[in-house]
PDB file of N, CA and C in Angstrom:
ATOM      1  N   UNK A   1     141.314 108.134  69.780  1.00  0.00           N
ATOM      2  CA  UNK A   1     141.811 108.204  71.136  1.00  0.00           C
ATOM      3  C   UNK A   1     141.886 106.812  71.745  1.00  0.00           C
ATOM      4  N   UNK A   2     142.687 106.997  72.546  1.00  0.00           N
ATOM      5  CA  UNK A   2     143.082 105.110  72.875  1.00  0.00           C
ATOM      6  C   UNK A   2     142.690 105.090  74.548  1.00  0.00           C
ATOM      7  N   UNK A   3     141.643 104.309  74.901  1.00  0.00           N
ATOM      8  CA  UNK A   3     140.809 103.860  76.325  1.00  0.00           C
ATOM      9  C   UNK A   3     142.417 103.958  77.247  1.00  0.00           C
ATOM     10  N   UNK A   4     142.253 104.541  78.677  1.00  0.00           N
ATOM     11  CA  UNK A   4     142.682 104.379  79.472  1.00  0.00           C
ATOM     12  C   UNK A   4     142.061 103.432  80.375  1.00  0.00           C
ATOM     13  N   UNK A   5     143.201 102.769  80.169  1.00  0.00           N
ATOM     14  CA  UNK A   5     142.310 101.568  81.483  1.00  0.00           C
ATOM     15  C   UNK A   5     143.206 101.555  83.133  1.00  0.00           C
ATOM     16  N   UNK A   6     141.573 101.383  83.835  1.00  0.00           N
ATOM     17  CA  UNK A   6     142.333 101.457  85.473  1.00  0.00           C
ATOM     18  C   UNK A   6     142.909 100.430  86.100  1.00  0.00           C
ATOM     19  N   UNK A   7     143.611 100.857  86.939  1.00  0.00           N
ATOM     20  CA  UNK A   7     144.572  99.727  87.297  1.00  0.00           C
ATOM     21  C   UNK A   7     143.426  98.522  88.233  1.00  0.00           C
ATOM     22  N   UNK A   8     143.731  97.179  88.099  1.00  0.00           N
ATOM     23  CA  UNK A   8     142.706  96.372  89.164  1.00  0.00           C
ATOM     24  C   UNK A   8     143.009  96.923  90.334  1.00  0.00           C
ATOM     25  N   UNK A   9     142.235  96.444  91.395  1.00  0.00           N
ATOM     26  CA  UNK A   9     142.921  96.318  92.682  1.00  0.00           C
ATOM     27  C   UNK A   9     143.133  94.926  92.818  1.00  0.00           C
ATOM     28  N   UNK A  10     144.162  95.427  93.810  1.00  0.00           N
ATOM     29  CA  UNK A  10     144.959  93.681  94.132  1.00  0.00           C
ATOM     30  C   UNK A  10     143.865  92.805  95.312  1.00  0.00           C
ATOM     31  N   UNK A  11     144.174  91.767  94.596  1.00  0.00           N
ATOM     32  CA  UNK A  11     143.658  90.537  95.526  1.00  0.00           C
ATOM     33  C   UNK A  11     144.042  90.526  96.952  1.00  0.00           C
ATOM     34  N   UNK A  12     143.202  90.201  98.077  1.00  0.00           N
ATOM     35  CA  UNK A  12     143.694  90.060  99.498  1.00  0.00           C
ATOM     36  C   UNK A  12     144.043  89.084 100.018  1.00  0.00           C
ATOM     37  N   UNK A  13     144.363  88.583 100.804  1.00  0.00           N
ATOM     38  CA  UNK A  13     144.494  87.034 101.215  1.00  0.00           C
ATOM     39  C   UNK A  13     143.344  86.775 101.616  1.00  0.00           C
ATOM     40  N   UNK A  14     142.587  85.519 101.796  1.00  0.00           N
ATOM     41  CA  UNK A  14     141.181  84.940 102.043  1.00  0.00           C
ATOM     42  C   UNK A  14     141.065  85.597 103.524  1.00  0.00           C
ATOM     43  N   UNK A  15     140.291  86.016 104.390  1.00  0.00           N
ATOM     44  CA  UNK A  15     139.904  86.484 105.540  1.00  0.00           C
ATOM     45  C   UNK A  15     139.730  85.071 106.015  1.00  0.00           C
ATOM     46  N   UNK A  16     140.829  84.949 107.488  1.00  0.00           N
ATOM     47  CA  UNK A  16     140.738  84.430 108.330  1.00  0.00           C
ATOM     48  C   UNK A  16     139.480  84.109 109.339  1.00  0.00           C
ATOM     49  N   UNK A  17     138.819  83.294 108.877  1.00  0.00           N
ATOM     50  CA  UNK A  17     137.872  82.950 110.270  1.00  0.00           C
ATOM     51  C   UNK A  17     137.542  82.901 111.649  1.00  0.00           C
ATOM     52  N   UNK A  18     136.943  84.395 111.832  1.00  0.00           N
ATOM     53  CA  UNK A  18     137.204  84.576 113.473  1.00  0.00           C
ATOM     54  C   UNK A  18     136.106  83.824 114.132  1.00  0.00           C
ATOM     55  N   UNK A  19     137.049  82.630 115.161  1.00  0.00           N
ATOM     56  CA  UNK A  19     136.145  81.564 116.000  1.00  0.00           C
ATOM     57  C   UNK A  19     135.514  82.428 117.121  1.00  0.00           C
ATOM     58  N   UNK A  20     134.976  81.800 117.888  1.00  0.00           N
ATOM     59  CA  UNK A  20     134.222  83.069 118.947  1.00  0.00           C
ATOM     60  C   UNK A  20     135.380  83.168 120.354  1.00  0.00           C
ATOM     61  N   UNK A  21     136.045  82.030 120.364  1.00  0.00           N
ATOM     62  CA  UNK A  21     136.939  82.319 121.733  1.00  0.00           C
ATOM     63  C   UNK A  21     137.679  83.124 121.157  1.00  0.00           C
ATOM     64  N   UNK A  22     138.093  83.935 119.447  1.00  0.00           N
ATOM     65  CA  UNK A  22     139.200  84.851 119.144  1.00  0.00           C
ATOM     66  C   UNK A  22     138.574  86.153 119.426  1.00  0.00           C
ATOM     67  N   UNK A  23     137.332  86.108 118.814  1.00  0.00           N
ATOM     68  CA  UNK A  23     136.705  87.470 119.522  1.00  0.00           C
ATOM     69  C   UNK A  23     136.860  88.068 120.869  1.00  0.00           C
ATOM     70  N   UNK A  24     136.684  86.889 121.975  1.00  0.00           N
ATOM     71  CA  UNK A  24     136.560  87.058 123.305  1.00  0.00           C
ATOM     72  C   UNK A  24     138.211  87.788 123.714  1.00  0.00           C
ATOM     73  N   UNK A  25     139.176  86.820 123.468  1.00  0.00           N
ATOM     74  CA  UNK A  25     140.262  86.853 123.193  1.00  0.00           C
ATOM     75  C   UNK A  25     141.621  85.715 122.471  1.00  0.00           C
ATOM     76  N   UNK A  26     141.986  87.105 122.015  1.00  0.00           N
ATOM     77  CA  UNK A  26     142.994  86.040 120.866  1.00  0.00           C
ATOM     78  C   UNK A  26     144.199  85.242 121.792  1.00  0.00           C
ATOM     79  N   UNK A  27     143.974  83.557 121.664  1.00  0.00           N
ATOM     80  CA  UNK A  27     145.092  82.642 122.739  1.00  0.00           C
ATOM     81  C   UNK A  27     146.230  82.349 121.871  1.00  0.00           C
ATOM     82  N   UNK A  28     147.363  82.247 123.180  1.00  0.00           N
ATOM     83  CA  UNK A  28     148.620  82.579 122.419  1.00  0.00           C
ATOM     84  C   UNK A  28     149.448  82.068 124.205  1.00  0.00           C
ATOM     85  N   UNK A  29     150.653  81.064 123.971  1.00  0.00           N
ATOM     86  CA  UNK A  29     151.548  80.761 124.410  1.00  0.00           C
ATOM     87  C   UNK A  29     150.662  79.327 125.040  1.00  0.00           C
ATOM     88  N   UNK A  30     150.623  78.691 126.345  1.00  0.00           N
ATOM     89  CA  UNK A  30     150.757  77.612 126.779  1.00  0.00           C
ATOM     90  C   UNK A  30     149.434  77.404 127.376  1.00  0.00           C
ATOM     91  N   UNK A  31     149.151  76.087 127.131  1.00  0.00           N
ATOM     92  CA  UNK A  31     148.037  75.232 126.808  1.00  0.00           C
ATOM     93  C   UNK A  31     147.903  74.539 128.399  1.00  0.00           C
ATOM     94  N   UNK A  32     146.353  73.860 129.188  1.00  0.00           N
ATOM     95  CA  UNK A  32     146.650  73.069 130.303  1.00  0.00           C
ATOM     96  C   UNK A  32     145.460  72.546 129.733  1.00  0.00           C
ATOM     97  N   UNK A  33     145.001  71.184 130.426  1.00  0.00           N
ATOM     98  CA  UNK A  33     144.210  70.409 130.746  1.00  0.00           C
ATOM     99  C   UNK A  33     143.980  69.937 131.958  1.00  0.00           C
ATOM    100  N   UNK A  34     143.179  70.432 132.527  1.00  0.00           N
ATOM    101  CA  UNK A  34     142.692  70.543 134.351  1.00  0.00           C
ATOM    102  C   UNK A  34     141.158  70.567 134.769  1.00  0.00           C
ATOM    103  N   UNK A  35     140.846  70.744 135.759  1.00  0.00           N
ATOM    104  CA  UNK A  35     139.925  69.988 136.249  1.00  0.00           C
ATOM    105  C   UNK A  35     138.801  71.093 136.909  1.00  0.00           C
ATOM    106  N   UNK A  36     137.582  71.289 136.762  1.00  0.00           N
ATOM    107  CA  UNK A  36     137.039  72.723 136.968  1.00  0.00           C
ATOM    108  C   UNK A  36     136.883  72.372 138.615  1.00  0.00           C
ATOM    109  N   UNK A  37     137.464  73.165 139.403  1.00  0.00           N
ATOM    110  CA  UNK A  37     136.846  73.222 140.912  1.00  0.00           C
ATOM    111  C   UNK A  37     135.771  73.600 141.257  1.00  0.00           C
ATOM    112  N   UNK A  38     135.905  75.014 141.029  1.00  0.00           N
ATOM    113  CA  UNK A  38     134.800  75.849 141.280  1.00  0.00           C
ATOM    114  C   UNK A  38     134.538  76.677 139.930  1.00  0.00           C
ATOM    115  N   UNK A  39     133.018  76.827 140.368  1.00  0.00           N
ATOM    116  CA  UNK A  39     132.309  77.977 139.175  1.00  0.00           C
ATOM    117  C   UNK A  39     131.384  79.232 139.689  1.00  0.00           C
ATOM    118  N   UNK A  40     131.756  79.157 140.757  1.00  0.00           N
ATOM    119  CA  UNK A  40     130.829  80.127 141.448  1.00  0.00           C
ATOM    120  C   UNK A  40     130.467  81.743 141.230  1.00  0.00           C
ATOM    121  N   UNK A  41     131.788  81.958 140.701  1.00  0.00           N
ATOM    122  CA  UNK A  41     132.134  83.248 140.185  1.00  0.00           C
ATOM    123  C   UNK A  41     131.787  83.496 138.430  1.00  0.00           C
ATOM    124  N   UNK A  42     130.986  84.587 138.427  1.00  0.00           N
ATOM    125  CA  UNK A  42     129.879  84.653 136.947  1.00  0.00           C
ATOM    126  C   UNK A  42     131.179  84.527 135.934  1.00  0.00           C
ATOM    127  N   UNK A  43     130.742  83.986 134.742  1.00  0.00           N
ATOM    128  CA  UNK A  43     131.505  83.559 133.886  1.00  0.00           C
ATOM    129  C   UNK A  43     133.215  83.205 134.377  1.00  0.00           C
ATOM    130  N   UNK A  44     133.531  82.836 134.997  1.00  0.00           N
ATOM    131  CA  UNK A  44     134.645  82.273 135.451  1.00  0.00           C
ATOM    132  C   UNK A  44     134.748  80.914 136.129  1.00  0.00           C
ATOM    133  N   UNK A  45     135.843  80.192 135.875  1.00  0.00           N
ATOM    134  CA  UNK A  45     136.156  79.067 136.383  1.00  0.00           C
ATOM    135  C   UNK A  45     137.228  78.715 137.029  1.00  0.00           C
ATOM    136  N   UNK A  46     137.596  78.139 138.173  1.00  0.00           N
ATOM    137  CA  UNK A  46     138.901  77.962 138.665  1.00  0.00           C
ATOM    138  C   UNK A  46     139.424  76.554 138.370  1.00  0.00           C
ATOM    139  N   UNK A  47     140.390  76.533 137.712  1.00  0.00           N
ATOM    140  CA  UNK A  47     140.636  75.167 137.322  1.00  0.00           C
ATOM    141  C   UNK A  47     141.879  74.933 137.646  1.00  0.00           C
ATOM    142  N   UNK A  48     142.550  73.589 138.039  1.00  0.00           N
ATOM    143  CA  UNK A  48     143.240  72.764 138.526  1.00  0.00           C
ATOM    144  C   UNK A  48     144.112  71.455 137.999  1.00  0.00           C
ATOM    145  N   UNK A  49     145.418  71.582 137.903  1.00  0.00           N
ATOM    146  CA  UNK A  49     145.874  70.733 137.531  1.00  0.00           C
ATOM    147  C   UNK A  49     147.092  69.600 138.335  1.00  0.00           C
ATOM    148  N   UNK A  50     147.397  68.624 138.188  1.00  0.00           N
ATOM    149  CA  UNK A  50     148.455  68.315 138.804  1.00  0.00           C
ATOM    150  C   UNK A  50     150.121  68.408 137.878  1.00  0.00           C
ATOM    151  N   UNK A  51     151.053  68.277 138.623  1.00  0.00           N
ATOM    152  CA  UNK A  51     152.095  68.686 137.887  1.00  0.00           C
ATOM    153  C   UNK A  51     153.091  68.034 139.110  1.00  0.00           C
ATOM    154  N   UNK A  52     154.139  68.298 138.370  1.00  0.00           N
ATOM    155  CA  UNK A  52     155.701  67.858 138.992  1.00  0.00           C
ATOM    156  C   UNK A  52     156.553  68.668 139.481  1.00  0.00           C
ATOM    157  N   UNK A  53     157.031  68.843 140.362  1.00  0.00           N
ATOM    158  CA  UNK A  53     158.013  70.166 140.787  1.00  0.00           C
ATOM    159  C   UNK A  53     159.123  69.494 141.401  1.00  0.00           C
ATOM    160  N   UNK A  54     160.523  70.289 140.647  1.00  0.00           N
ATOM    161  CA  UNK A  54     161.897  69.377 141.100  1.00  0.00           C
ATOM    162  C   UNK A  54     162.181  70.499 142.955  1.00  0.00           C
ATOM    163  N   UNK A  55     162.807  69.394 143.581  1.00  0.00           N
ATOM    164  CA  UNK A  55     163.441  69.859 144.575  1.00  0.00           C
ATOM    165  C   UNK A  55     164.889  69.542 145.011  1.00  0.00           C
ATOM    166  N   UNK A  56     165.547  70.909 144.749  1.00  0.00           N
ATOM    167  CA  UNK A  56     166.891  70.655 144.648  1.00  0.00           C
ATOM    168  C   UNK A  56     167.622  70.250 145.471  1.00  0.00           C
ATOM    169  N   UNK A  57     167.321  70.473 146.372  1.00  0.00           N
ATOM    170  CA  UNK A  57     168.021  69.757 147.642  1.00  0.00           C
ATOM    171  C   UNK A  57     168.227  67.827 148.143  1.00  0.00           C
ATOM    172  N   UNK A  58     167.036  67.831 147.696  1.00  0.00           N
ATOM    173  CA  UNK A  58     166.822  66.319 147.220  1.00  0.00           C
ATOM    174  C   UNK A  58     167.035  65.394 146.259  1.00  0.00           C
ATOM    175  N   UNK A  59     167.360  66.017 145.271  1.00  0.00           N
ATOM    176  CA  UNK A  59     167.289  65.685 143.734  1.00  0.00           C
ATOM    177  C   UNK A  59     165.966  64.827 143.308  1.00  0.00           C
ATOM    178  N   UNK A  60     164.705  65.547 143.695  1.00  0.00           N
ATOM    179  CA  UNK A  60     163.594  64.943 143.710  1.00  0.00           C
ATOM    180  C   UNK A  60     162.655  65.279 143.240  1.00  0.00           C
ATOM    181  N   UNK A  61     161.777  64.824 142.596  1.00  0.00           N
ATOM    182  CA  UNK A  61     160.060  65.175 141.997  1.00  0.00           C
ATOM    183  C   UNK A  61     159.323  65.200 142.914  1.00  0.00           C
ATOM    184  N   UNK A  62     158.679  66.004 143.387  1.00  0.00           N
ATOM    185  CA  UNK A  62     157.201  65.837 144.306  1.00  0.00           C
ATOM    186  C   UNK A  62     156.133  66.629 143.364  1.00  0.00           C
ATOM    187  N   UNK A  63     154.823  65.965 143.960  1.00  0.00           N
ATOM    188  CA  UNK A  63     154.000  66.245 142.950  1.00  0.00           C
ATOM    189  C   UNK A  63     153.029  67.540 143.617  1.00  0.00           C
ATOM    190  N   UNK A  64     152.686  68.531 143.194  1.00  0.00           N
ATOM    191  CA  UNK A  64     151.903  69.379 143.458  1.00  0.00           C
ATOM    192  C   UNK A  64     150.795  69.676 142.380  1.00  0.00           C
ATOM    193  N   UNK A  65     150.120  70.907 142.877  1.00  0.00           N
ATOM    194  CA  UNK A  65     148.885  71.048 142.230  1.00  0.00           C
ATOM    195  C   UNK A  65     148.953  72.725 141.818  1.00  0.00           C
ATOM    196  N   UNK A  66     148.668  73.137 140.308  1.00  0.00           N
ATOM    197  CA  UNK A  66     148.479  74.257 139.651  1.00  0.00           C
ATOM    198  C   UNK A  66     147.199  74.783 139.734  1.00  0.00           C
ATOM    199  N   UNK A  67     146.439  76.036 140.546  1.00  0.00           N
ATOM    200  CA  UNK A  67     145.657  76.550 140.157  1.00  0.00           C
ATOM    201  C   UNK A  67     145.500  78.151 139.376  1.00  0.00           C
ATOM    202  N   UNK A  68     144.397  78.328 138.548  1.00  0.00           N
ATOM    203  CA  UNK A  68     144.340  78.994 138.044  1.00  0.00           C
ATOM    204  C   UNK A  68     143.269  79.506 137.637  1.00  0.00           C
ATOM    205  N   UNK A  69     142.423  81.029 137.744  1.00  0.00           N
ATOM    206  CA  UNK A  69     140.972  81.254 137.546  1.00  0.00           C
ATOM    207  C   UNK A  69     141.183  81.544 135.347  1.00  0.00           C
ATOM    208  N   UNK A  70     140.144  80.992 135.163  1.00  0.00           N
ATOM    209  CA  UNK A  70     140.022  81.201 133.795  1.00  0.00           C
ATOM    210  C   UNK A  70     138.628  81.492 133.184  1.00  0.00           C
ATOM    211  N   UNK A  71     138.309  82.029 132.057  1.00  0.00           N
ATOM    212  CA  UNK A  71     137.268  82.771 131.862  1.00  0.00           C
ATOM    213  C   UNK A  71     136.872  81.165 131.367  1.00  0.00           C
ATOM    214  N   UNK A  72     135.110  81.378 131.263  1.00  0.00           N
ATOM    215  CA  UNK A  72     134.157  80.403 130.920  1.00  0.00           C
ATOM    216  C   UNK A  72     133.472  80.897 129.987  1.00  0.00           C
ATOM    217  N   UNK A  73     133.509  81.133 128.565  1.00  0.00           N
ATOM    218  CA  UNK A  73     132.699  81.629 127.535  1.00  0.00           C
ATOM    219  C   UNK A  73     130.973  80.762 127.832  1.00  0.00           C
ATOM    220  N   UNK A  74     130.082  81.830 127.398  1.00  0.00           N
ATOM    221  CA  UNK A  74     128.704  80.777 127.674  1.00  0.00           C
ATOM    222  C   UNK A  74     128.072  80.101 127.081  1.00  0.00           C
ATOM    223  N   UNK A  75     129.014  79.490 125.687  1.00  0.00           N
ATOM    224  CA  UNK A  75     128.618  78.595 124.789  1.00  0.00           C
ATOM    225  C   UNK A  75     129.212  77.229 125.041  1.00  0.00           C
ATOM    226  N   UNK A  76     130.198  77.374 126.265  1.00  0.00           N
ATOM    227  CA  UNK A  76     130.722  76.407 126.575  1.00  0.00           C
ATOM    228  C   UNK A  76     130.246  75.563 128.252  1.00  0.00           C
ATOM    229  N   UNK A  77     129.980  76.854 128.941  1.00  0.00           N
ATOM    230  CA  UNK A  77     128.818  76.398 130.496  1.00  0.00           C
ATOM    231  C   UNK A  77     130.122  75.189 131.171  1.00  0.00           C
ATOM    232  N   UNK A  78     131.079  75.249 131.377  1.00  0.00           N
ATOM    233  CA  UNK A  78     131.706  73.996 132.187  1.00  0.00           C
ATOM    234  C   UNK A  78     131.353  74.016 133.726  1.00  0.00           C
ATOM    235  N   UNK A  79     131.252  73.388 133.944  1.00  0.00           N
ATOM    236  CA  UNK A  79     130.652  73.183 135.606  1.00  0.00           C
ATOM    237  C   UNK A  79     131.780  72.396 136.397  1.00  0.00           C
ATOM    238  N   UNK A  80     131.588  72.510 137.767  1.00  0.00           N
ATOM    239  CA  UNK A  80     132.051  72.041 138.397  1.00  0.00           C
ATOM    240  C   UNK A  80     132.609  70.268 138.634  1.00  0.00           C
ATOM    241  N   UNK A  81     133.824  70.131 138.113  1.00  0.00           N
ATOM    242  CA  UNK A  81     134.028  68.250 138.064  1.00  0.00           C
ATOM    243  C   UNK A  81     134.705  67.776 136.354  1.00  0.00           C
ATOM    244  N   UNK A  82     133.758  69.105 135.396  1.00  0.00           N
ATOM    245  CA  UNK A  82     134.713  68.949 134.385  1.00  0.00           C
ATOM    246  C   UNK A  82     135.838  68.725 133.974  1.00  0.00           C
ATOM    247  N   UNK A  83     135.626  68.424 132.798  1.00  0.00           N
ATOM    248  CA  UNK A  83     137.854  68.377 132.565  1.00  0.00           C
ATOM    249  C   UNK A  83     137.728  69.133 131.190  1.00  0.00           C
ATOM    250  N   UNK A  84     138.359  70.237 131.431  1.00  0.00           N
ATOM    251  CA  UNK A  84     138.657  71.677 130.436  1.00  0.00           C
ATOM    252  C   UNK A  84     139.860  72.020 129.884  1.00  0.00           C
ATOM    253  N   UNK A  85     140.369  72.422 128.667  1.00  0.00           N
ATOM    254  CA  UNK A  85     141.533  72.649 127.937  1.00  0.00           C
ATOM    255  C   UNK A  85     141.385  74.102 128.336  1.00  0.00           C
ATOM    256  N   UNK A  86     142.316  74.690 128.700  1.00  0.00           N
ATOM    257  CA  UNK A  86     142.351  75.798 128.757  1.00  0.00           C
ATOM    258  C   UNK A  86     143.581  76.628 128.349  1.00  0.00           C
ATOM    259  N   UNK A  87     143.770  77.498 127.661  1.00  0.00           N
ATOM    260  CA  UNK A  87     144.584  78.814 126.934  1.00  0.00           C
ATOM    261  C   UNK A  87     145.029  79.896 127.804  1.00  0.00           C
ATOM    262  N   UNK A  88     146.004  80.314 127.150  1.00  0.00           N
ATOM    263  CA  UNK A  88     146.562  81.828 128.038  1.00  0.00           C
ATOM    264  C   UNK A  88     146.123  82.643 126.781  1.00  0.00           C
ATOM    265  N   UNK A  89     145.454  83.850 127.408  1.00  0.00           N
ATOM    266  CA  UNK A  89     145.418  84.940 126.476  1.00  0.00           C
ATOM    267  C   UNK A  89     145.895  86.252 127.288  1.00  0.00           C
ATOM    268  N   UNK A  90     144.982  87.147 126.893  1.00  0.00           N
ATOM    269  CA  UNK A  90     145.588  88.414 126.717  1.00  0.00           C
ATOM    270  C   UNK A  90     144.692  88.758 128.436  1.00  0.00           C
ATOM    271  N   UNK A  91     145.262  89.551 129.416  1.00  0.00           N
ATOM    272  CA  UNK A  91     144.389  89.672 130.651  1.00  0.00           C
ATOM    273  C   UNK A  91     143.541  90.006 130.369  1.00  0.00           C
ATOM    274  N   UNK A  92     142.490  89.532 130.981  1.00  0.00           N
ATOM    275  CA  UNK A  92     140.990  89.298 130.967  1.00  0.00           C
ATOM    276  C   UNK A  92     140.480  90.544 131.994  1.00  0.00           C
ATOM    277  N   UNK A  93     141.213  90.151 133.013  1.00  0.00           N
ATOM    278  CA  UNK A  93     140.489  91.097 134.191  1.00  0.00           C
ATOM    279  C   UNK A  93     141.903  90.702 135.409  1.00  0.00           C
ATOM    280  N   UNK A  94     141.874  91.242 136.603  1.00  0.00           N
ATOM    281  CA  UNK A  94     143.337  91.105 137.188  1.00  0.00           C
ATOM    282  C   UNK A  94     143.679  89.688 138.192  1.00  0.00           C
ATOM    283  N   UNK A  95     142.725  88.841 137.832  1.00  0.00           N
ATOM    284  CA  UNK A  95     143.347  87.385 138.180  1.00  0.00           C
ATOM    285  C   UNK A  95     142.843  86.330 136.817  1.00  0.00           C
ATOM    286  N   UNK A  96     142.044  86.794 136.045  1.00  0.00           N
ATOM    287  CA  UNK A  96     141.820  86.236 134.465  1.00  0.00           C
ATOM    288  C   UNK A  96     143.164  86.364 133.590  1.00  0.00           C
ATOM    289  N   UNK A  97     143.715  85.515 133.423  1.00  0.00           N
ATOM    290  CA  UNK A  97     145.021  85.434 132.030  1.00  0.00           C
ATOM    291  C   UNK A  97     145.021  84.134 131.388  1.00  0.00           C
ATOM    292  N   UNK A  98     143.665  83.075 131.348  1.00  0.00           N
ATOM    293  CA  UNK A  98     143.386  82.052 131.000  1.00  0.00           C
ATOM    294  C   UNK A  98     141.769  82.159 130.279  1.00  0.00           C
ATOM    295  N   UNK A  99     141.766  81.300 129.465  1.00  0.00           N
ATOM    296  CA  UNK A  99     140.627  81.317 128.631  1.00  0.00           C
ATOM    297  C   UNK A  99     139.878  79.310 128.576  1.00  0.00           C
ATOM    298  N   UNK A 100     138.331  79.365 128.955  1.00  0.00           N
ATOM    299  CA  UNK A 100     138.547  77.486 128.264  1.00  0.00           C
ATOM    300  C   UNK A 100     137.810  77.413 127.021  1.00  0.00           C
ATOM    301  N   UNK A 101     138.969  76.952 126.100  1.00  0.00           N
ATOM    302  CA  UNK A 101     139.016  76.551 125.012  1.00  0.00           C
ATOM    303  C   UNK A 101     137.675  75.193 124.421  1.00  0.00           C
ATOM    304  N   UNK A 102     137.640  74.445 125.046  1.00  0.00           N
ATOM    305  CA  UNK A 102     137.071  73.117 124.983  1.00  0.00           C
ATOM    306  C   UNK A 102     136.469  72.345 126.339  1.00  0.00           C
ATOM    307  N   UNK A 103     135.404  71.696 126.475  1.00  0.00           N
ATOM    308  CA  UNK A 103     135.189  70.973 127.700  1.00  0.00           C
ATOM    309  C   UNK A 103     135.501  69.480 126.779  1.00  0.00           C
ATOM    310  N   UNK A 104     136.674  68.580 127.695  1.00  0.00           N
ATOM    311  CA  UNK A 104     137.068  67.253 127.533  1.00  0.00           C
ATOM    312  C   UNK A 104     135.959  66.089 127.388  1.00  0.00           C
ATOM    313  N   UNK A 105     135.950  66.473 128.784  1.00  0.00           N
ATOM    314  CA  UNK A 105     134.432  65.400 129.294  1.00  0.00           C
ATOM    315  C   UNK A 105     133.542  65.876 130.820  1.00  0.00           C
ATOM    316  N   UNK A 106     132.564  65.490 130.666  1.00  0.00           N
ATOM    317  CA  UNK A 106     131.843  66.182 131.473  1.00  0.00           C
ATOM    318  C   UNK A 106     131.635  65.369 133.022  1.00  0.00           C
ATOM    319  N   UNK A 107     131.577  65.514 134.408  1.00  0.00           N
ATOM    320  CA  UNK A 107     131.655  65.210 135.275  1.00  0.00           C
ATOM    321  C   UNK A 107     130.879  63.290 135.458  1.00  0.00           C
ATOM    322  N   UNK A 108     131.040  62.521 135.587  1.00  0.00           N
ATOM    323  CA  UNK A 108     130.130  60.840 135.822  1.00  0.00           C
ATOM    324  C   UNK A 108     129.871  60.824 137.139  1.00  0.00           C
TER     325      UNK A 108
END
């Protein structure tokens, strides 16, 4: 009688390394670097950037300011004065749609 042999199973691709901000949530589309205002609010941060805004009437740049509340994971603790990279993810909660990725440098 001649051995039946079973088929292998197939190989998987290597498992992707889930970092802890992917757990929290997975970031996806556009990136800022801004400035933590406030932290007052538990795990959250409101952070701040400057930016350029055209005005058509003028054919002109004036400069304004972007804010935005973003979650504060607690391995990261950014405080108030920081400078934070921060991510868009998936809504957090109904003014959370930002995540911080990295603290830059810390307040002098």
């Amino acid at each position: 009688m001649a051995k039946i042999e079973k088929p292998k199973a197939k190989k998987s691709a290597p498992k992707k390394e889930v970092t802890k901000m992917e757990s929290i949530a997975p970031t996806r589309g556009r990136t800022f670097v801004g400035k933590v205002i406030s932290d007052k609010m538990p795990k959250t941060v409101n952070v701040e950037w400057a930016r350029q805004a055209y005005l058509y009437k003028y054919e002109r740049y004036y400069p304004t300011k972007s804010r935005v509340k973003a979650h504060n994971p607690e391995h990261i603790k950014a405080k108030v004065g920081d400078m934070v990279r921060i991510a868009e993810c998936r809504p957090i909660s109904k003014t959370k749609k930002f995540i911080v990725i990295e603290k830059m440098e810390a307040k002098k």
